[in-house]
N, C-alpha and C. Protein backbone atom coordinates (compact mmCIF):
# COMPACT_ATOMS: atom_id res chain seq x y z
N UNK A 1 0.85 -1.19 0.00
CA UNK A 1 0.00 0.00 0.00
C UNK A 1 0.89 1.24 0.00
N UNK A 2 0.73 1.88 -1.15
CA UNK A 2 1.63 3.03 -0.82
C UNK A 2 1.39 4.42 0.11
N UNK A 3 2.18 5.14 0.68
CA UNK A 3 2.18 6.03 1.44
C UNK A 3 1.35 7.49 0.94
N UNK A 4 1.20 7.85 -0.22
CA UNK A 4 0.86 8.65 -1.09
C UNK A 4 0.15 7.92 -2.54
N UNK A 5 -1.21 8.55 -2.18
CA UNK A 5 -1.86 7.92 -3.78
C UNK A 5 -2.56 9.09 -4.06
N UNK A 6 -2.55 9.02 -5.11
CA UNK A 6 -2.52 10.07 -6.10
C UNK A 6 -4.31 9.96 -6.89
N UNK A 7 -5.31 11.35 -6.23
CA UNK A 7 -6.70 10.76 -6.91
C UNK A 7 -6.88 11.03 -8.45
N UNK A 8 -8.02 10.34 -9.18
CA UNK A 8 -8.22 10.68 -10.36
C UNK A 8 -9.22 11.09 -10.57
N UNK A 9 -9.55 12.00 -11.51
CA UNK A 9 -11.20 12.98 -11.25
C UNK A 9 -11.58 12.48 -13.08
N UNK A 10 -12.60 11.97 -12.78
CA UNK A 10 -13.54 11.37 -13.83
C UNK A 10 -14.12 13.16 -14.17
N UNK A 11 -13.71 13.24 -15.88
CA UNK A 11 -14.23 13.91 -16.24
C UNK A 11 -16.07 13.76 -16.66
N UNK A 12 -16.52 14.84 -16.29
CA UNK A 12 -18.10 14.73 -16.47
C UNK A 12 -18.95 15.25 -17.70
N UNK A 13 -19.29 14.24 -18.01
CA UNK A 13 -19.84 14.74 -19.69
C UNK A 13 -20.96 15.22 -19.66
N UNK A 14 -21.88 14.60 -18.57
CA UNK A 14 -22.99 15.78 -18.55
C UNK A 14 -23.44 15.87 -16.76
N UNK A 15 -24.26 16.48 -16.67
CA UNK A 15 -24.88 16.91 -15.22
C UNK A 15 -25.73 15.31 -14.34
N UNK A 16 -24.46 15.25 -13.27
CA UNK A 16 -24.77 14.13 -12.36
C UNK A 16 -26.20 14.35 -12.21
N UNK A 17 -27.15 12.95 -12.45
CA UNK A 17 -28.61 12.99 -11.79
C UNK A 17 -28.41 12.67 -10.56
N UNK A 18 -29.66 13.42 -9.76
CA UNK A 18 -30.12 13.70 -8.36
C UNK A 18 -30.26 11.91 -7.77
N UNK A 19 -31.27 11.51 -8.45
CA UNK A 19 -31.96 9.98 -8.22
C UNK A 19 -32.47 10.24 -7.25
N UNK A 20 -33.26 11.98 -6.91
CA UNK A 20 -34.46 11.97 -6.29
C UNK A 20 -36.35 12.36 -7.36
N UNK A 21 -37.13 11.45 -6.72
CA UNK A 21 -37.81 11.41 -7.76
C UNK A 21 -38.87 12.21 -6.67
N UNK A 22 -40.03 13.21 -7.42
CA UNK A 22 -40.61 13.90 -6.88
C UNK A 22 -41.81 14.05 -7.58
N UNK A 23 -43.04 13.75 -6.77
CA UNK A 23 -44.54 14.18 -7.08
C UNK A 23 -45.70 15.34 -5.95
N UNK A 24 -46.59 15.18 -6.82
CA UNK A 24 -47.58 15.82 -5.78
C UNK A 24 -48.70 14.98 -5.39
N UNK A 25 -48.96 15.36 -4.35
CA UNK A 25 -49.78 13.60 -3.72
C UNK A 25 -51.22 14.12 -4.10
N UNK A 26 -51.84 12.77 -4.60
CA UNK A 26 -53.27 12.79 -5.02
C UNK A 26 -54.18 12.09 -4.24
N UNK A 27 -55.23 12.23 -3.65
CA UNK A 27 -55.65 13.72 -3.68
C UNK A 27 -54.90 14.65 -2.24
N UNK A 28 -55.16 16.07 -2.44
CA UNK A 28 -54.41 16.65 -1.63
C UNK A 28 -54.84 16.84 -0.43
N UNK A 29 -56.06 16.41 -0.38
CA UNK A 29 -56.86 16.27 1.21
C UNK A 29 -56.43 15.13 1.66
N UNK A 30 -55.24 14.29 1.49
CA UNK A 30 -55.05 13.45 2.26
C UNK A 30 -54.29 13.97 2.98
N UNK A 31 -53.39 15.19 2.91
CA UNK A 31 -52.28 15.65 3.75
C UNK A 31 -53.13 16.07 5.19
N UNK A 32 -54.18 16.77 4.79
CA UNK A 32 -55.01 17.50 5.69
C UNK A 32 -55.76 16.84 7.21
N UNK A 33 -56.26 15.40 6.51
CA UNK A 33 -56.57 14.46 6.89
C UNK A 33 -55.49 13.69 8.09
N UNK A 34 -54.47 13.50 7.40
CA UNK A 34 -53.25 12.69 8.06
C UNK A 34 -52.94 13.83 9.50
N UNK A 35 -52.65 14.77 9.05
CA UNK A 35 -52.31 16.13 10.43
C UNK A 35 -53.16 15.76 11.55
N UNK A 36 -54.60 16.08 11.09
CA UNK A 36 -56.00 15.95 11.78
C UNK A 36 -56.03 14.85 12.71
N UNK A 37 -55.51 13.23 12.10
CA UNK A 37 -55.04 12.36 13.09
C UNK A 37 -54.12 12.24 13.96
N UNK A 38 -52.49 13.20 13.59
CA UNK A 38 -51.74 12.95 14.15
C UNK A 38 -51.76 14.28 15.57
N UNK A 39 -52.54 14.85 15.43
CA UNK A 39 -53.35 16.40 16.39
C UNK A 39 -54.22 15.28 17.38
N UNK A 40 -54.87 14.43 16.87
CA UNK A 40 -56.07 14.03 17.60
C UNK A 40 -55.62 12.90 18.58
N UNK A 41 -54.13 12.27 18.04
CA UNK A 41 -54.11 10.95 18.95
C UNK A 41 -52.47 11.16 19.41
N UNK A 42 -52.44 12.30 20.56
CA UNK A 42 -51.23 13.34 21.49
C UNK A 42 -50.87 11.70 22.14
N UNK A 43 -51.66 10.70 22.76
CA UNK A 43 -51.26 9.87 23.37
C UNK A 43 -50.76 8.66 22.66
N UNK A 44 -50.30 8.47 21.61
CA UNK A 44 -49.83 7.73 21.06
C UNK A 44 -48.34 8.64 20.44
N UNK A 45 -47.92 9.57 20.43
CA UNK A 45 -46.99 10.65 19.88
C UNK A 45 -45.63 10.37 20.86
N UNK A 46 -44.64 10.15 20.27
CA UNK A 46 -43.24 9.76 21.37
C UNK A 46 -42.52 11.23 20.96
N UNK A 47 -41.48 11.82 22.03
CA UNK A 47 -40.90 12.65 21.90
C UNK A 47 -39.29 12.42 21.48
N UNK A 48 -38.79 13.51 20.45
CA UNK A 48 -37.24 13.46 20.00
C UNK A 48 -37.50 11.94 20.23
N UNK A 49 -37.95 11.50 19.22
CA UNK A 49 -37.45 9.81 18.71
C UNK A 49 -36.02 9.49 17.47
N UNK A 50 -35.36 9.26 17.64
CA UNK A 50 -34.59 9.04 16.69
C UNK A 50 -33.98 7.60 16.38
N UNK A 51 -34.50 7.13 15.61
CA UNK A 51 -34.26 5.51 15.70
C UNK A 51 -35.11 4.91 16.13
N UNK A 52 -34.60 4.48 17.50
CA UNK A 52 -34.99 3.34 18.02
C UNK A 52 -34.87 4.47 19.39
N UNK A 53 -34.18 5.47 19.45
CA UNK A 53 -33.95 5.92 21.02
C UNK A 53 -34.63 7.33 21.32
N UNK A 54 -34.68 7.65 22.67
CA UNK A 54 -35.44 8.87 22.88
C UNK A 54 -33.85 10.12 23.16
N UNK A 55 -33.78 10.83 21.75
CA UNK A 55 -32.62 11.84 22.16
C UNK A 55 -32.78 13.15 21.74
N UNK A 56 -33.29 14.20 23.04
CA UNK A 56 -34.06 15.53 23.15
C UNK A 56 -32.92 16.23 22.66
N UNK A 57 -31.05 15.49 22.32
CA UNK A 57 -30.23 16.41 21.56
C UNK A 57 -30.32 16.75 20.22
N UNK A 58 -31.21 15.99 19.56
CA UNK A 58 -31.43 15.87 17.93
C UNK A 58 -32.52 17.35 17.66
N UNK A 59 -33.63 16.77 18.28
CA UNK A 59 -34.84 17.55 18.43
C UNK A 59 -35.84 17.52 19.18
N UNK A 60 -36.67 18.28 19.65
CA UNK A 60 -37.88 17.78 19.93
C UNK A 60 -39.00 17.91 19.47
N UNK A 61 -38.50 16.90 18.59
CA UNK A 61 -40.20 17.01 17.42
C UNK A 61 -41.42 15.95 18.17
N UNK A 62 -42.73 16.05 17.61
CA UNK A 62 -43.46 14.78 18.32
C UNK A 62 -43.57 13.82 17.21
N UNK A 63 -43.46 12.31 17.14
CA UNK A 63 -43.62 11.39 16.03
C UNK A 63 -44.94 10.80 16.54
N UNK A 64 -46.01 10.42 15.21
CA UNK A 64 -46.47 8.95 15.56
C UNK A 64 -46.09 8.63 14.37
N UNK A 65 -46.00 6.86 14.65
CA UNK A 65 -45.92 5.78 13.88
C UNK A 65 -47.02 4.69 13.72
N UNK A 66 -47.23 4.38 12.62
CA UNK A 66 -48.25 3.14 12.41
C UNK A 66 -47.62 2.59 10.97
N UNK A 67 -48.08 1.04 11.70
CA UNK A 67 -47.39 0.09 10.79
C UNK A 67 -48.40 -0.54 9.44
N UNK A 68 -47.63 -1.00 8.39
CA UNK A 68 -48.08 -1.11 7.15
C UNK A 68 -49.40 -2.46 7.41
N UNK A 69 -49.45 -3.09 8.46
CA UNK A 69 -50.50 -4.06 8.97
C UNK A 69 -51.56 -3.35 9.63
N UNK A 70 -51.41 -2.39 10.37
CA UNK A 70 -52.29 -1.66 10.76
C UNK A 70 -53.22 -0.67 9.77
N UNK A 71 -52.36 -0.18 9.35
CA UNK A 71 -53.27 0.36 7.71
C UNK A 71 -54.05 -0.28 7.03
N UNK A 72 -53.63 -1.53 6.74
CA UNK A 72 -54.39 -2.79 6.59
C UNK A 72 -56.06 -2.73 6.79
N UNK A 73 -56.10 -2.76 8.32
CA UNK A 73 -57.16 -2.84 8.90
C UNK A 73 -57.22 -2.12 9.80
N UNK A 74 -56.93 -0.74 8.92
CA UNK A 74 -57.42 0.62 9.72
C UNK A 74 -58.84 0.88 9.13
N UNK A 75 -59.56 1.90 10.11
CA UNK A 75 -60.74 2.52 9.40
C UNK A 75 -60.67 4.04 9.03
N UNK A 76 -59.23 4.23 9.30
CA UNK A 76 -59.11 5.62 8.78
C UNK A 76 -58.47 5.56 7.20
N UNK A 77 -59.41 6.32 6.03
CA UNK A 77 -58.93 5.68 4.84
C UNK A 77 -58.17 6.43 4.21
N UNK A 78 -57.68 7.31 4.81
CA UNK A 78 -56.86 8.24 4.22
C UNK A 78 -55.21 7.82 4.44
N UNK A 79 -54.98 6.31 5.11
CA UNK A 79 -53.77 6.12 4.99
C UNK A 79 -53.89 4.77 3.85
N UNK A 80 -54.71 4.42 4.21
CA UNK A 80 -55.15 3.14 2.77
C UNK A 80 -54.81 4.23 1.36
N UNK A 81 -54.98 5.30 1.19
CA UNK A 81 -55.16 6.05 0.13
C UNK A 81 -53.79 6.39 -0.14
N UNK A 82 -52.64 6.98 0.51
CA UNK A 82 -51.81 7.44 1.00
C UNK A 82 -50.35 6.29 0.37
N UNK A 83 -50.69 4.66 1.20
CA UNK A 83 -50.07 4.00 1.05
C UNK A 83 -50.29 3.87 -0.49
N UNK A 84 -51.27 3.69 -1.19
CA UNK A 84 -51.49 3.39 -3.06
C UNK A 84 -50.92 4.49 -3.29
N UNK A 85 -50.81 5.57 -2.76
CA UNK A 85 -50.59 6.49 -3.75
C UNK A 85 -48.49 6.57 -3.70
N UNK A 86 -48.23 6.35 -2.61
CA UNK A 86 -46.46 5.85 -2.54
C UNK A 86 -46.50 4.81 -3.49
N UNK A 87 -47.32 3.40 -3.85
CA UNK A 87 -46.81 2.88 -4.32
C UNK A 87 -46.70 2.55 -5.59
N UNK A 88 -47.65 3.84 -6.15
CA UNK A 88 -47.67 4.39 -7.66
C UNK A 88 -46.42 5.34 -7.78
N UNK A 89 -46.18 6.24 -6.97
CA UNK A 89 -44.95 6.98 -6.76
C UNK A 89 -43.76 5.74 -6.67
N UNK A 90 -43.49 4.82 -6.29
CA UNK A 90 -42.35 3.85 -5.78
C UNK A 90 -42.16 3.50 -7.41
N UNK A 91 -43.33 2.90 -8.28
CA UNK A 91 -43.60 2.40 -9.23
C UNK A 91 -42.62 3.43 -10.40
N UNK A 92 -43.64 4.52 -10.24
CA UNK A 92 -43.15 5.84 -11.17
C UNK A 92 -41.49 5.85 -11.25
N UNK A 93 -41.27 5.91 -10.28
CA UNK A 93 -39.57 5.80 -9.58
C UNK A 93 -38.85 4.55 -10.51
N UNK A 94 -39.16 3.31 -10.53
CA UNK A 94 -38.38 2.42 -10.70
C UNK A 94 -38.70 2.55 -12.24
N UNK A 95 -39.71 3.25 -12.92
CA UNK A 95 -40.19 3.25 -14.77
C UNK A 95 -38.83 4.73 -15.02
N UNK A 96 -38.17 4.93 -14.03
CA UNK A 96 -37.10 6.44 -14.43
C UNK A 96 -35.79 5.76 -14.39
N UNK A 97 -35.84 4.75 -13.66
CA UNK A 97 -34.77 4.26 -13.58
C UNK A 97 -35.24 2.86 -13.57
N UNK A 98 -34.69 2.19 -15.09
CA UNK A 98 -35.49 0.48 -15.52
C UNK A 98 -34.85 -0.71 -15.21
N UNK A 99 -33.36 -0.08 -14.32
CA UNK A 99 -32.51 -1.26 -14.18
C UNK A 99 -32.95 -1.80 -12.81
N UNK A 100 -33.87 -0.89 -12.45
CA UNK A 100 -34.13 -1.46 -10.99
C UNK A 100 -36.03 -1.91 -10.83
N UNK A 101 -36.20 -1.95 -11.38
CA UNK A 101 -37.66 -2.71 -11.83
C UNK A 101 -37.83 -3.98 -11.47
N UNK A 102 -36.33 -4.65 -11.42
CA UNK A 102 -36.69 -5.90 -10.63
C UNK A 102 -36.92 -6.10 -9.22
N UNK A 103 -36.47 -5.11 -8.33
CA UNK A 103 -36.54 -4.83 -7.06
C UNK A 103 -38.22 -4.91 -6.63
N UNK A 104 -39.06 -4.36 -7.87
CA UNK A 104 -40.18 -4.52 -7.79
C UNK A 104 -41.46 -4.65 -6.33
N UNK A 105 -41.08 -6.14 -7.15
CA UNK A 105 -41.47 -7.32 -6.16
C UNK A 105 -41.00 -8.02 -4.51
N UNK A 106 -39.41 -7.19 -4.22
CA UNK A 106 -38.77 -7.60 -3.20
C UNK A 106 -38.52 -6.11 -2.29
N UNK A 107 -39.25 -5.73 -2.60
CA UNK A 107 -39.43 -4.41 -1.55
C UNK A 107 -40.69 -3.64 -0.78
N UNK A 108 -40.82 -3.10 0.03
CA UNK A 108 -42.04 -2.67 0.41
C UNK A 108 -42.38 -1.33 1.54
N UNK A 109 -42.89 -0.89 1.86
CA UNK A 109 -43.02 0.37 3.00
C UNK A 109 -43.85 -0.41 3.90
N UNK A 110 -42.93 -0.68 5.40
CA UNK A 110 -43.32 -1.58 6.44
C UNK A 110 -43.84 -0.52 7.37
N UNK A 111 -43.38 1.28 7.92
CA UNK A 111 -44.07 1.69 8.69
C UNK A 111 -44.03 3.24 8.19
N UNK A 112 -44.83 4.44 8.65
CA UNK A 112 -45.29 5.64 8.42
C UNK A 112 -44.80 6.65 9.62
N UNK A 113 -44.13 7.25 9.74
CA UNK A 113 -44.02 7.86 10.86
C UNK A 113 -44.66 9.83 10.22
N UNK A 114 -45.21 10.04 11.12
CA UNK A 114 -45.63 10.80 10.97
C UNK A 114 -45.22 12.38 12.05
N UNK A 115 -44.46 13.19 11.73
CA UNK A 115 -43.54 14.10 11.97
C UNK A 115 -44.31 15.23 12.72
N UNK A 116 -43.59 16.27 13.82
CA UNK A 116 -44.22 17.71 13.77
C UNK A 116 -43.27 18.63 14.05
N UNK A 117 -42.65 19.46 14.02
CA UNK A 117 -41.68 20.05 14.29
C UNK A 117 -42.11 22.02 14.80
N UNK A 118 -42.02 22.24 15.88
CA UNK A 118 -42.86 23.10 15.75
C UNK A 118 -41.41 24.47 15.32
N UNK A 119 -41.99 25.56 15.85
CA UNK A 119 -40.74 27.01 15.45
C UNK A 119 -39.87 26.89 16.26
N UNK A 120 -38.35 26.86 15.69
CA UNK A 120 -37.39 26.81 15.86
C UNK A 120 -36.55 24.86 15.89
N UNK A 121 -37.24 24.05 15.40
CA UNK A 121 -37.23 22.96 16.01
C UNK A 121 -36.69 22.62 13.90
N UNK A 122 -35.81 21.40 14.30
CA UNK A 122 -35.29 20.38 13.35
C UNK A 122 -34.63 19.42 13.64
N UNK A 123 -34.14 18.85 12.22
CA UNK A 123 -33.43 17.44 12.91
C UNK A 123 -32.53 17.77 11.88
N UNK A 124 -31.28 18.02 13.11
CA UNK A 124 -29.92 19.16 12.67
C UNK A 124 -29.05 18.26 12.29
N UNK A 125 -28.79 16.12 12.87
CA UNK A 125 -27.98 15.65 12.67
C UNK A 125 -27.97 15.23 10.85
N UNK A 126 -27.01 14.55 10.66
CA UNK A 126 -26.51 14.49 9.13
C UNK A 126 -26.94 13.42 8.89
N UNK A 127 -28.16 12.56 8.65
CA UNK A 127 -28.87 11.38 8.46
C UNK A 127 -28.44 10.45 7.50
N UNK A 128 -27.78 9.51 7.03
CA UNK A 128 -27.52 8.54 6.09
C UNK A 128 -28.39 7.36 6.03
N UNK A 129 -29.71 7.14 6.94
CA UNK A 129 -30.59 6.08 6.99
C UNK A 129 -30.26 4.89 7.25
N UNK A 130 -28.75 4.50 7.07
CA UNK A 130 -28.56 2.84 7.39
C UNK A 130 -27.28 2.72 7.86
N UNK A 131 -27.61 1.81 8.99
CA UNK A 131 -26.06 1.26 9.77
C UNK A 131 -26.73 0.12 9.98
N UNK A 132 -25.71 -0.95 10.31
CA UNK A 132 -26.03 -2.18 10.65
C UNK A 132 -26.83 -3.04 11.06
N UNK A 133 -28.31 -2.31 11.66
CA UNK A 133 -29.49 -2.69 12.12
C UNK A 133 -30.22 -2.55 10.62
N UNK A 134 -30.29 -1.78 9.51
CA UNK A 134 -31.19 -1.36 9.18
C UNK A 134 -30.34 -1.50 7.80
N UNK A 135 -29.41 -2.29 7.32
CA UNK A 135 -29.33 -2.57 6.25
C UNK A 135 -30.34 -2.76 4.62
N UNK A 136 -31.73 -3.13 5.04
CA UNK A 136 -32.43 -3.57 4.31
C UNK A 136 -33.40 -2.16 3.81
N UNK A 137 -33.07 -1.00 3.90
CA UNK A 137 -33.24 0.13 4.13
C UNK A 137 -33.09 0.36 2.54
N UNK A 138 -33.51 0.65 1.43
CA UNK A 138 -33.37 1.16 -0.09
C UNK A 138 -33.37 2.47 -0.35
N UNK A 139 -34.73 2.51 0.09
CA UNK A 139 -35.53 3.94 -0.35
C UNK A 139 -36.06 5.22 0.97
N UNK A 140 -35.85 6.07 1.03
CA UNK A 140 -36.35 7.28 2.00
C UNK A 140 -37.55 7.57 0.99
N UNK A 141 -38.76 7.82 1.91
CA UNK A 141 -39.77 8.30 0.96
C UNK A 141 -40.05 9.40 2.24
N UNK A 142 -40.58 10.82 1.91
CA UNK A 142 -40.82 11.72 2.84
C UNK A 142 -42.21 12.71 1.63
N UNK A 143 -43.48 12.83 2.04
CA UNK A 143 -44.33 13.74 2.21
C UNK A 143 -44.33 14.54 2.92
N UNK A 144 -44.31 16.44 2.38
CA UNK A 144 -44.37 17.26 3.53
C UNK A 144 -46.44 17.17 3.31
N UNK A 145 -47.01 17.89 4.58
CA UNK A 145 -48.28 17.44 4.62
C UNK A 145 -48.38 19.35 4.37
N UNK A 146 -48.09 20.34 4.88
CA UNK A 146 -48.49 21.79 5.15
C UNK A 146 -47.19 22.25 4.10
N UNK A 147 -47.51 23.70 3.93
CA UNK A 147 -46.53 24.72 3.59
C UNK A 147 -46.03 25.14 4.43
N UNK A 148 -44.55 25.53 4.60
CA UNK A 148 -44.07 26.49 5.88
C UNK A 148 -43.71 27.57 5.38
N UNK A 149 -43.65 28.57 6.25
CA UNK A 149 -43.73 29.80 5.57
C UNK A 149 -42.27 30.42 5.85
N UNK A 150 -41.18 29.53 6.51
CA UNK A 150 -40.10 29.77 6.33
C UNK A 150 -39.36 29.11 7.03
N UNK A 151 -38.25 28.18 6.58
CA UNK A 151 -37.46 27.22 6.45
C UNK A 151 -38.03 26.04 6.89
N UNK A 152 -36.98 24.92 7.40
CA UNK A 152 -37.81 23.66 7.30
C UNK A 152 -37.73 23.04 6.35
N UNK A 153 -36.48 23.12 5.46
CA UNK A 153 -36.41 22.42 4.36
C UNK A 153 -35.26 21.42 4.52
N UNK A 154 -35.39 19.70 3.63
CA UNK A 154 -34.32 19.26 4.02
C UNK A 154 -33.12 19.36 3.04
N UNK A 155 -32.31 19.41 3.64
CA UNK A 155 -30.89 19.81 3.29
C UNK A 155 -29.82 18.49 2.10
N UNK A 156 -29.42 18.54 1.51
CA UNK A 156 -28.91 17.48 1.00
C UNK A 156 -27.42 17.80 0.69
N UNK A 157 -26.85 17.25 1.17
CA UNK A 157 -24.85 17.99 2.02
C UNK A 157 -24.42 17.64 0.25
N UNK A 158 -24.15 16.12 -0.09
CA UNK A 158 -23.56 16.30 -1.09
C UNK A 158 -23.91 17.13 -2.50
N UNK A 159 -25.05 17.06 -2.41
CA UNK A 159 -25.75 18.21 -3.71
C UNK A 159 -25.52 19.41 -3.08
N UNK A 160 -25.85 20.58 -2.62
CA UNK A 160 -25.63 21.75 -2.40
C UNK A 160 -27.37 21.83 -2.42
N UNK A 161 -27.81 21.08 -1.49
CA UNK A 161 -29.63 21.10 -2.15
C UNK A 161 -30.75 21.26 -1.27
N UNK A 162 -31.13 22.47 -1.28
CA UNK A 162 -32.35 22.25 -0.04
C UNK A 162 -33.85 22.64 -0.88
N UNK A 163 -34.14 21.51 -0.30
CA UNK A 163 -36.00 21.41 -1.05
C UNK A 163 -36.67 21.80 0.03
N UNK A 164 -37.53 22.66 0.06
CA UNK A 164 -38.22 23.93 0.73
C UNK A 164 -40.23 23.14 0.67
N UNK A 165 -40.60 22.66 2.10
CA UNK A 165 -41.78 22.25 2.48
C UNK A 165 -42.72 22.83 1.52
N UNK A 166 -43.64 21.86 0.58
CA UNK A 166 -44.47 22.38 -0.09
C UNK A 166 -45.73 21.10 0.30
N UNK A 167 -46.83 21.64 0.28
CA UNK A 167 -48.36 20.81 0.75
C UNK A 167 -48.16 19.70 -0.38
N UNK A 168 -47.91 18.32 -0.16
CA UNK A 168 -48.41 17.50 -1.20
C UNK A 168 -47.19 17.47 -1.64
N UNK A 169 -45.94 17.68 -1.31
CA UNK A 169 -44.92 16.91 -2.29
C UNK A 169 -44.33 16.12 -1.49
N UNK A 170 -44.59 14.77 -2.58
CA UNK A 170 -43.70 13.73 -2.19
C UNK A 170 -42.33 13.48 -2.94
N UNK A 171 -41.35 12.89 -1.85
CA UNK A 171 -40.10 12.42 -2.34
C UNK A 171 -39.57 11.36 -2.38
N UNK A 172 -38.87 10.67 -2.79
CA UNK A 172 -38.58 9.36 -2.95
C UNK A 172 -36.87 9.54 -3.34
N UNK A 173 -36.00 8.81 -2.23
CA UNK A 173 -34.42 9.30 -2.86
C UNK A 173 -33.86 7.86 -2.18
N UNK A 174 -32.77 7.86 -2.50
CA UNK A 174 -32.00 6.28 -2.42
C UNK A 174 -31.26 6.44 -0.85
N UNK A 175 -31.56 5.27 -0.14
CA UNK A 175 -30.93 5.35 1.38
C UNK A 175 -29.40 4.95 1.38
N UNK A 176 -28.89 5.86 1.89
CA UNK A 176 -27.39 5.69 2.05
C UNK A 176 -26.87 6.91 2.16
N UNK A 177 -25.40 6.74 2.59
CA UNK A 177 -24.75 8.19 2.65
C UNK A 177 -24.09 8.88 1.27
N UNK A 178 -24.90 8.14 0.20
CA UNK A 178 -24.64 9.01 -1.16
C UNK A 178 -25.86 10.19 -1.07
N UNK A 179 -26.77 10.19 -0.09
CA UNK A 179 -27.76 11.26 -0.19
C UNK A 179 -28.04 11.58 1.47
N UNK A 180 -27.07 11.60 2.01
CA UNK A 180 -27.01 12.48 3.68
C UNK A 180 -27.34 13.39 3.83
N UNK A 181 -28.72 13.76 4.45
CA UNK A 181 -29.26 14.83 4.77
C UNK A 181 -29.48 15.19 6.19
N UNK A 182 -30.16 16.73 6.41
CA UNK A 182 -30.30 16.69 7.66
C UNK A 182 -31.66 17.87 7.03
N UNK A 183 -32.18 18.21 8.39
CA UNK A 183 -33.45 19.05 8.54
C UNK A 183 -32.85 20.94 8.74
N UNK A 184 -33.24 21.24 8.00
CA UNK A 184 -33.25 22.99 8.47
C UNK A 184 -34.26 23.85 9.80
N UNK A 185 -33.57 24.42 10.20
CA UNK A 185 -34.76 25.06 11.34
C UNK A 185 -36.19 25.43 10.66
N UNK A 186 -36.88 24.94 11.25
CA UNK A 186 -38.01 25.67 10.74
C UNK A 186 -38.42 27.32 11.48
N UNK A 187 -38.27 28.10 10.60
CA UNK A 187 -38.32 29.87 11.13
C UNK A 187 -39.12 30.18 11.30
N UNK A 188 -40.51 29.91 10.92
CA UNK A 188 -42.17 30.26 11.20
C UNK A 188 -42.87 29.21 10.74
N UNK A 189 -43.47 29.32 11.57
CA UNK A 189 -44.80 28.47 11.63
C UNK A 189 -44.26 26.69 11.70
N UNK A 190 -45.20 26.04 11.71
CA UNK A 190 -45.14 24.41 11.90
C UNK A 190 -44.91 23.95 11.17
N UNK A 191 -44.14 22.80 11.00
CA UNK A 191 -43.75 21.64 10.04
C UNK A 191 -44.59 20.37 9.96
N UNK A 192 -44.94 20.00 9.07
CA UNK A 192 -45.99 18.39 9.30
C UNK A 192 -45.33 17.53 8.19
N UNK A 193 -44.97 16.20 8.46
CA UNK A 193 -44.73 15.23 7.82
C UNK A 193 -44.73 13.97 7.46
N UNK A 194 -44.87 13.62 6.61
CA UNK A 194 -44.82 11.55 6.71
C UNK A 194 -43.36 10.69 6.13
N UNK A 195 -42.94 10.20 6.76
CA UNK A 195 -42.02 9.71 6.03
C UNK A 195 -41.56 8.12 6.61
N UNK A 196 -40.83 7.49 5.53
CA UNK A 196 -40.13 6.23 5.99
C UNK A 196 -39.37 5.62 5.17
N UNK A 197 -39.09 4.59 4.89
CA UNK A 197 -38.69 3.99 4.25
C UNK A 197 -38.85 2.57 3.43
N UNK A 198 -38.57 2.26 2.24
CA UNK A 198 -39.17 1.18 1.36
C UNK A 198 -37.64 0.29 1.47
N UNK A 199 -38.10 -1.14 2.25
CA UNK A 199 -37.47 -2.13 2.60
C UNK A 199 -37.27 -2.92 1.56
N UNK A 200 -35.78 -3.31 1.48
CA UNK A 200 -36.22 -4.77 0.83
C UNK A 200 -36.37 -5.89 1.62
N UNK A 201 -37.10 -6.95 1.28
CA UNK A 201 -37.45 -8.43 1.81
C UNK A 201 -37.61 -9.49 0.97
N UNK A 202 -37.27 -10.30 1.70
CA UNK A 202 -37.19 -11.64 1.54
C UNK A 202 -38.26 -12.01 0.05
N UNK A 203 -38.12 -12.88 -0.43
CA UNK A 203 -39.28 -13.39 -1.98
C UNK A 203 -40.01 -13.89 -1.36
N UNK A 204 -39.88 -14.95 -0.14
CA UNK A 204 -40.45 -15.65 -0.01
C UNK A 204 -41.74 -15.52 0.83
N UNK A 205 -41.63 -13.92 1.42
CA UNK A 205 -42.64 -12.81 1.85
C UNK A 205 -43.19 -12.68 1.13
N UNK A 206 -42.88 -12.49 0.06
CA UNK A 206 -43.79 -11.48 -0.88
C UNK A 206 -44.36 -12.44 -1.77
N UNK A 207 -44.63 -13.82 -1.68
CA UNK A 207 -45.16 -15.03 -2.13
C UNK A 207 -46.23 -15.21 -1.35
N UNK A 208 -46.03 -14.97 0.14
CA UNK A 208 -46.97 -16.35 0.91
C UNK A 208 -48.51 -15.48 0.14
């Protein structure tokens, strides 16, 4: 191994793609809807969750979570609606990029966490989505649900890229630290969000 290596810079013939894919969620009263639940059920809401742990150094946003079985055989239908409509978006995603179309079938969105961040509040750390627990981690999908009327946008370190909270846009970007982001303060008013991630799994899941 030598002491000194010398890098080489790949000349670029045209403009690196993002491989974030972006819509507006249909219909747009589902955003409205989703808030309305996550306002109504304070006792199910965990504080500065990050992971798996409770750490008031990140933020203190309030989360709920509900899982892709519970939606199932929920009676609230605005996450039944919500989930089809990611997985026309997931779909859309893999018809932009065709080499991954086979993933198809071996991936899925297992839970919803649903975000609030009030003024002055974000999630400041530098997020890469996967370490060793959470390998099976592909896709970040994030819906903002409201407009903010100033900052609150998430940040994307290696692009130079901050996408700014708009009602109804969804995102869909590849998990890993090729797309490390973090959250911007939000400067006025409230932040609302849904987000998670599209797993891959086993075939033999996605058979029974």
């Amino acid at each position: 191994m030598p002491k000194i290596i010398k890098r080489f810079e790949i000349k670029k013939v045209n403009a690196k793609p993002l491989f974030i894919g972006a819509w507006t969620t249909e219909p747009i009263s589902i955003c409205d809807e989703i808030i309305s639940f996550f306002d109504e059920n304070t006792a199910k809401q965990t504080k500065g969750l990050t992971g798996d742990y409770l750490d008031k150094s990140v933020s203190t946003k309030r989360e709920l979570s509900i899982s892709s079985e519970k939606i199932a055989f929920s009676s609230h239908e605005m996450f039944k609606a919500y989930s089809n409509f990611l997985h026309c978006c997931y779909k859309d995603y893999l018809d932009q990029w065709p080499f991954l179309q086979a993933l198809e079938q071996t991936a899925e969105a297992n839970t919803f966490n649903i975000k609030r961040y009030n003024e002055g509040e974000c999630f400041e750390s530098m997020d890469a989505e996967r370490d060793l627990k959470n390998l099976h981690r592909f896709f970040t999908f994030v819906t903002f649900l409201n407009d903010v009327e100033r900052g609150g946008s998430i940040h994307f370190n290696h692009y130079d890229l901050d996408i700014q909270p708009q009602k109804g846009l969804t995102l869909i970007w590849p998990a890993g630290y090729t797309h490390a982001h973090s959250g911007n303060i939000v400067g006025r008013g409230i932040e609302y969000m849904i987000t998670g991630w599209v797993d891959l799994v086993a075939n033999h899941k996605k058979s029974k």
